[in-house]
Each structure stands twice: as structure tokens, then as C-alpha cells.
C-alpha atoms as a PDB file:
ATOM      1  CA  UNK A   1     101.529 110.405  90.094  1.00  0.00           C
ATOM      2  CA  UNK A   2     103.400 110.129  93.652  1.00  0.00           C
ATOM      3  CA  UNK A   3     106.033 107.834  94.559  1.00  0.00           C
ATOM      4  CA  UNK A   4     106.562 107.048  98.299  1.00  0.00           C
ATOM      5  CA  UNK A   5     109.643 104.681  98.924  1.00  0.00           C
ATOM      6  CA  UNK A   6     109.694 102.814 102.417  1.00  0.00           C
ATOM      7  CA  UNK A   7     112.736 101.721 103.588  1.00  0.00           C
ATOM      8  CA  UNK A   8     114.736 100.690 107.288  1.00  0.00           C
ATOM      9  CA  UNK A   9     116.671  98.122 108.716  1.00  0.00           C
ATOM     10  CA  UNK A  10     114.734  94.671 108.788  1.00  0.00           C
ATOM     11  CA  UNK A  11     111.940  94.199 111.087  1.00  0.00           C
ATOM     12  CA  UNK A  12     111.886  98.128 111.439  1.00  0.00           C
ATOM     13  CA  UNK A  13     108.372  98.047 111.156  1.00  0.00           C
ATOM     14  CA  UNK A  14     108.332  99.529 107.473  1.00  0.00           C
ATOM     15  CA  UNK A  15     105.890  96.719 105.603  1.00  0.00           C
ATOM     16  CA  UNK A  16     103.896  97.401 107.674  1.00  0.00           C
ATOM     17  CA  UNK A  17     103.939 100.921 107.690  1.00  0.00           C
ATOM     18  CA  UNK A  18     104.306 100.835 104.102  1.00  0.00           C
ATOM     19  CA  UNK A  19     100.569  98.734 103.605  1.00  0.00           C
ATOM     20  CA  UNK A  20      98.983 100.539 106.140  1.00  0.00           C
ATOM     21  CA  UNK A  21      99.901 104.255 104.057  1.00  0.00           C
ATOM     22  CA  UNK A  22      98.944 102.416 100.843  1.00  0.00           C
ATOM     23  CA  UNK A  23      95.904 101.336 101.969  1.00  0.00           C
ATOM     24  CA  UNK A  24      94.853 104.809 103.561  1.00  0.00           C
ATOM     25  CA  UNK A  25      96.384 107.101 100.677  1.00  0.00           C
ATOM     26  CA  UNK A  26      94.393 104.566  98.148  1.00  0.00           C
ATOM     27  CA  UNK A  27      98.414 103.868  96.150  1.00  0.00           C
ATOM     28  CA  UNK A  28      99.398 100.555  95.003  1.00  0.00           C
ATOM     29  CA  UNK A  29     101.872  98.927  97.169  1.00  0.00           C
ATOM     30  CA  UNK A  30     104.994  97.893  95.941  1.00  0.00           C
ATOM     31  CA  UNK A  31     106.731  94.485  97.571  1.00  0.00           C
ATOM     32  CA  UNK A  32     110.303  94.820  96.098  1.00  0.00           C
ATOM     33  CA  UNK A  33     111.161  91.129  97.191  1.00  0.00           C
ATOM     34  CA  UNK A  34     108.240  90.310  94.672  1.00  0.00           C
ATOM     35  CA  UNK A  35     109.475  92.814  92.313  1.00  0.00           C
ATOM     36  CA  UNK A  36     112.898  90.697  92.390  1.00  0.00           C
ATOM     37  CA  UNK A  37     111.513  87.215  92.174  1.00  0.00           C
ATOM     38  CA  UNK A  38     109.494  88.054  88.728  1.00  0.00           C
ATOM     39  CA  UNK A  39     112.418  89.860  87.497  1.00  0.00           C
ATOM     40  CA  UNK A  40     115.010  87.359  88.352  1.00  0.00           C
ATOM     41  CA  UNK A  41     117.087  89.616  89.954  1.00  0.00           C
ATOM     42  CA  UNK A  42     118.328  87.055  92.680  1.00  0.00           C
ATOM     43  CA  UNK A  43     122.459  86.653  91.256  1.00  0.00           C
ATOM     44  CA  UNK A  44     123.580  84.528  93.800  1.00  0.00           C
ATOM     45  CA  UNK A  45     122.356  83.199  97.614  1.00  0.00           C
ATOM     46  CA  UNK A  46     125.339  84.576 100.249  1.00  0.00           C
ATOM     47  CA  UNK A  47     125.382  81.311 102.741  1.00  0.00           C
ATOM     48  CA  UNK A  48     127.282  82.581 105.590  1.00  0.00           C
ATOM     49  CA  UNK A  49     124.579  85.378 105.764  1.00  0.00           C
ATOM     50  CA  UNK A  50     121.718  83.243 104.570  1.00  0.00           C
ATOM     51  CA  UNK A  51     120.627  85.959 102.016  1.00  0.00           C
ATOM     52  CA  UNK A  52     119.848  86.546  98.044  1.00  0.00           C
ATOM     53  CA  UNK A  53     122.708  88.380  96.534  1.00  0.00           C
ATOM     54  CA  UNK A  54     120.689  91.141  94.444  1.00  0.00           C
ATOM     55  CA  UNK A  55     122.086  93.293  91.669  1.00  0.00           C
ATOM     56  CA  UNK A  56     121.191  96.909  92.802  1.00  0.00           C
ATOM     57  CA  UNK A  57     121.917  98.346  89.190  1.00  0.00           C
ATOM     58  CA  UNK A  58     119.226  95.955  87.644  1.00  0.00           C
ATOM     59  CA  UNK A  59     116.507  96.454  90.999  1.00  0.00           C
ATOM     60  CA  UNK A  60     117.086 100.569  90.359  1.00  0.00           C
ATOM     61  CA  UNK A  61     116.367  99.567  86.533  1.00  0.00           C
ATOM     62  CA  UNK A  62     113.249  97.400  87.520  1.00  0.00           C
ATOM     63  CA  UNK A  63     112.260  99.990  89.699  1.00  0.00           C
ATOM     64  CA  UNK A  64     111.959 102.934  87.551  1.00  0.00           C
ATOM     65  CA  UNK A  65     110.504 100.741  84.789  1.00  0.00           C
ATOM     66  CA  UNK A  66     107.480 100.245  87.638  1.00  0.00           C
ATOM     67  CA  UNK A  67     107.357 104.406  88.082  1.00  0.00           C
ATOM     68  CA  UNK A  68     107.026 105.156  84.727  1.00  0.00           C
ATOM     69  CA  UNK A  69     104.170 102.983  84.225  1.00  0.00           C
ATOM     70  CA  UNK A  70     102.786 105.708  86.349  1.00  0.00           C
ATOM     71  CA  UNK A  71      99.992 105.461  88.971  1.00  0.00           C
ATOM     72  CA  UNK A  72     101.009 106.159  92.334  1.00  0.00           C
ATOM     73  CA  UNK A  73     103.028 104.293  94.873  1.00  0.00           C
ATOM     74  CA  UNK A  74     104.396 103.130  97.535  1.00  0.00           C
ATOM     75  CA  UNK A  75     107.208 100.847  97.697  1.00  0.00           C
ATOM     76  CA  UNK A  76     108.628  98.962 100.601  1.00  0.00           C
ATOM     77  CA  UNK A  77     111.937  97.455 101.098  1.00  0.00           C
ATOM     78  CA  UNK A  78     115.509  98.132 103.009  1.00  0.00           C
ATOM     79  CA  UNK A  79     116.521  98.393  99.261  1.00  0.00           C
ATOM     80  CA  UNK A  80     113.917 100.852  97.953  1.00  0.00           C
ATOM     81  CA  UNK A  81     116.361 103.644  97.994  1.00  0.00           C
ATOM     82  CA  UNK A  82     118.644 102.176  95.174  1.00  0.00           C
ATOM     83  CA  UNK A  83     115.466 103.613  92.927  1.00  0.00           C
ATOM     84  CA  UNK A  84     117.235 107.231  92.278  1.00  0.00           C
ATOM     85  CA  UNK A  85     115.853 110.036  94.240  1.00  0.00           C
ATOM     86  CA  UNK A  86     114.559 111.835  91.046  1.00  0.00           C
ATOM     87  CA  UNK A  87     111.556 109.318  91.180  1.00  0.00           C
ATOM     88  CA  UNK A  88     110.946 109.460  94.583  1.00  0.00           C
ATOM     89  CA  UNK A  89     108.628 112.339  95.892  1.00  0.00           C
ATOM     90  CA  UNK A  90     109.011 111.200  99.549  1.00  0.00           C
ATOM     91  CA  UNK A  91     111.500 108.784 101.279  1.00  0.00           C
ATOM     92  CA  UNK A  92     110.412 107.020 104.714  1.00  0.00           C
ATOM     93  CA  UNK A  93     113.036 105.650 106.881  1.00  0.00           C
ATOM     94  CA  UNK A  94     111.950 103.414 109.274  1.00  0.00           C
ATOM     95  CA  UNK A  95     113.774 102.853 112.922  1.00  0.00           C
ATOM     96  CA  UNK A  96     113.164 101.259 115.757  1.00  0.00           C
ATOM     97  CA  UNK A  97     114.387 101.333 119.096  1.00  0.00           C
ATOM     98  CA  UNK A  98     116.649  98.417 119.452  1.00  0.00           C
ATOM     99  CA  UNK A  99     115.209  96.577 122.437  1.00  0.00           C
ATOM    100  CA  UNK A 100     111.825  96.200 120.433  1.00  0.00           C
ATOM    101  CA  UNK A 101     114.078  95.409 117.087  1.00  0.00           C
ATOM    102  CA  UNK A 102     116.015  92.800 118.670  1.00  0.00           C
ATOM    103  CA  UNK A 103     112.508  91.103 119.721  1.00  0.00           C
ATOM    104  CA  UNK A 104     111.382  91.125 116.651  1.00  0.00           C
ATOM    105  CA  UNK A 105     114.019  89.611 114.420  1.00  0.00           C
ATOM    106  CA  UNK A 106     114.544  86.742 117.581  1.00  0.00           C
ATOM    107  CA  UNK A 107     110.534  86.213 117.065  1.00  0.00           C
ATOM    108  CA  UNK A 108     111.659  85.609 113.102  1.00  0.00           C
ATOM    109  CA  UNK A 109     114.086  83.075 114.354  1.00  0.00           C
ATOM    110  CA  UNK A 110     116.820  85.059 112.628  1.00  0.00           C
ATOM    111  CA  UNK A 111     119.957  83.448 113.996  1.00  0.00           C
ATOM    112  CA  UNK A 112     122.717  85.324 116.601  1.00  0.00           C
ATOM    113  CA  UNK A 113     125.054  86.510 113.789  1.00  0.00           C
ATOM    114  CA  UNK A 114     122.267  88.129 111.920  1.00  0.00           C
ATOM    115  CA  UNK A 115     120.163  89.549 114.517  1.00  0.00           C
ATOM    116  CA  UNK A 116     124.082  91.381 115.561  1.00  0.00           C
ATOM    117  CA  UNK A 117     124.064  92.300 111.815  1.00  0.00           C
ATOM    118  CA  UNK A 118     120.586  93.929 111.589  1.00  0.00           C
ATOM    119  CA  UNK A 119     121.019  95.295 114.899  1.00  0.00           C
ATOM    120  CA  UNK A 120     124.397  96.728 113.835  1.00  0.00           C
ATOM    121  CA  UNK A 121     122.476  98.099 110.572  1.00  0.00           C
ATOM    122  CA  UNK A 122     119.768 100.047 112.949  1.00  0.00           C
ATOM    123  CA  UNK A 123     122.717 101.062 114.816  1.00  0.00           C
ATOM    124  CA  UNK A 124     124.628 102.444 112.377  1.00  0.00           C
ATOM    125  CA  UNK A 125     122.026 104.162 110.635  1.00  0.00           C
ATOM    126  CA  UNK A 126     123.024 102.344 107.532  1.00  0.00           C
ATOM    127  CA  UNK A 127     118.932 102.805 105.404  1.00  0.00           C
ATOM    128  CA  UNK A 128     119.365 106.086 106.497  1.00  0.00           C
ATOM    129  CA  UNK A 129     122.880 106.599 105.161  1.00  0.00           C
ATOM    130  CA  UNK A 130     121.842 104.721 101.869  1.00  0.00           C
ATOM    131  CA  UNK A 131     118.904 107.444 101.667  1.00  0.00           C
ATOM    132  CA  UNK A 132     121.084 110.207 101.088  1.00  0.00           C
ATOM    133  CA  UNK A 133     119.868 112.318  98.527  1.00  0.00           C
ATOM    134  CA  UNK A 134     116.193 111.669  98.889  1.00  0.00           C
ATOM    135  CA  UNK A 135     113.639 113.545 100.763  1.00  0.00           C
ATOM    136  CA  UNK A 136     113.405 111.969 103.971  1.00  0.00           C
ATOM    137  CA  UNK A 137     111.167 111.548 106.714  1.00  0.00           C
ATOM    138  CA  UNK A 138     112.056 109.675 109.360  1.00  0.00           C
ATOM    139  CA  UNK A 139     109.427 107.287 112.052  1.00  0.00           C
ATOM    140  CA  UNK A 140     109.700 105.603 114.844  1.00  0.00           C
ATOM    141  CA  UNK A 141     107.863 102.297 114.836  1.00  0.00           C
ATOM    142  CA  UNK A 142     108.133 101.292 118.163  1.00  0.00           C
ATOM    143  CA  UNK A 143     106.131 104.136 119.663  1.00  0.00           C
ATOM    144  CA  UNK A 144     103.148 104.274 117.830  1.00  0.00           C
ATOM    145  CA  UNK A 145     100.647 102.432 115.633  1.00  0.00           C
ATOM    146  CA  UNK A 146     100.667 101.942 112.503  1.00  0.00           C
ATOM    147  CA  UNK A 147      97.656 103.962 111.514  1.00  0.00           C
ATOM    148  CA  UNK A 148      99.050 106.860 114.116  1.00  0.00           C
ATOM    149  CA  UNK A 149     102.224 106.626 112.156  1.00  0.00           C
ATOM    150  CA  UNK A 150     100.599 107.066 108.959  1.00  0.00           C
ATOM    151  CA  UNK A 151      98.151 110.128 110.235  1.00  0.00           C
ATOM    152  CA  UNK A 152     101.397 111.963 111.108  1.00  0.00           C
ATOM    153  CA  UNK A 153     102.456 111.177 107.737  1.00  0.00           C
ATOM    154  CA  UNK A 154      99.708 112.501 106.270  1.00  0.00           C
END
């Protein structure tokens, strides 16, 4: 059993990444907004920011209940991290170079305020910072392919 935890600031790139290692490593992917949705894990919706509130404590909890059902995995989200680095063989932090981010979360329609917060996030190396603890490897989306991303991984 391997568990492969995909995380970076929004619009990083890391979905995609993660899918595209899922699909070539044969693991199940792991969509942690779905994971939240069954689970009822949204607590409250944060207006100003026009995002779910999440309880990390209950998402870790959620989380490991998923790895010890076993099989392996790879699960993608800027939260995956919260899952405690004991049940993580390898973390992937994905970052992107901010002209290319800022493209992509205007293409989303994400509004000024939160395309300064993300970008602020990628800035700050704040999935990165989060990751602490894990063992990381860190890509670049916004040089490469996907599927060159995930033969360097591999």
C-alpha cells in the first residue's frame, strides 16, 4: 500500500498532476472536496472569501479512515497535508510560476481579492509551509506536461 498526497496553492496545476500519476501508477485517486461533501465536513461557508469553512481535525480523521482501508493512493487537494505525515509515503507540492497562476485563477473567474489571496498563498509558500514534516517533492507545473511531470516523478 502507497499513499501519495498532492497538494499546492489553487490552480497550481496539482489535479491534474494528481490524475495524470494515478492513472499512470494504476492508484485510486482521491478528490478530497468529494471526500468532504459525503462526509459533511463543510462547518460553515466564509462569504467575504466565498469559501467552505472545513474542520481540518475531522478531514485528517476522514482521511486516515480512507488509508487504512488500504489500497494505494493518491490524494489531491491544497488540504491533503492535514492527513499526518505517518500515512503519507510521498508528499507533492505543486507551484507555479505566478504569471501562468494568475491566468489561470482569472480564466476561473475567481474575483480580484481572491486571485491576490491565492497569489499571496503561491507567494508565500504557504502548501509548502503546511507540508512540513512530510516527505516532499516539489514540481513545477508551468514548465512541463503533465505526463513529463509525472515521468520525473516516477
Amino acid at each position: 500500500m502507497a499513499v501519495i498526497i498532492v497538494t499546492g496553492t489553487p490552480s497550481t496545476g496539482k489535479t491534474t498532476l494528481a490524475k495524470e500519476l494515478a492513472k499512470r501508477l494504476r492508484y485510486k485517486h482521491i478528490d478530497v472536496n468529494k471526500v468532504i461533501k459525503a462526509t459533511h465536513l463543510i462547518e460553515s461557508y466564509d462569504k467575504k472569501r466565498k469559501t467552505n469553512v472545513v474542520d481540518e481535525k475531522k478531514l485528517s480523521k476522514a482521511l486516515i479512515n480512507l488509508v487504512k482501508k488500504g489500497g494505494n493512493l493518491v490524494i489531491d487537494s491544497h488540504m491533503s497535508q492535514c492527513l499526518p505525515a505517518k500515512y503519507v509515503d510521498l508528499c507533492i507540492v505543486t507551484k507555479c510560476n505566478l504569471k501562468a497562476l494568475k491566468k489561470r485563477l482569472e480564466k476561473k473567474g475567481y474575483s480580484k481579492e481572491k486571485v491576490r489571496e491565492n497569489m499571496d498563498a503561491e507567494i508565500f509558500d504557504v502548501c509548502l509551509t503546511e507540508a512540513a514534516g512530510h516527505k516532499i517533492l516539489i514540481m513545477e507545473t508551468s514548465l512541463k506536461k503533465p505526463k513529463e511531470l509525472v515521468k520525473s516523478i516516477i
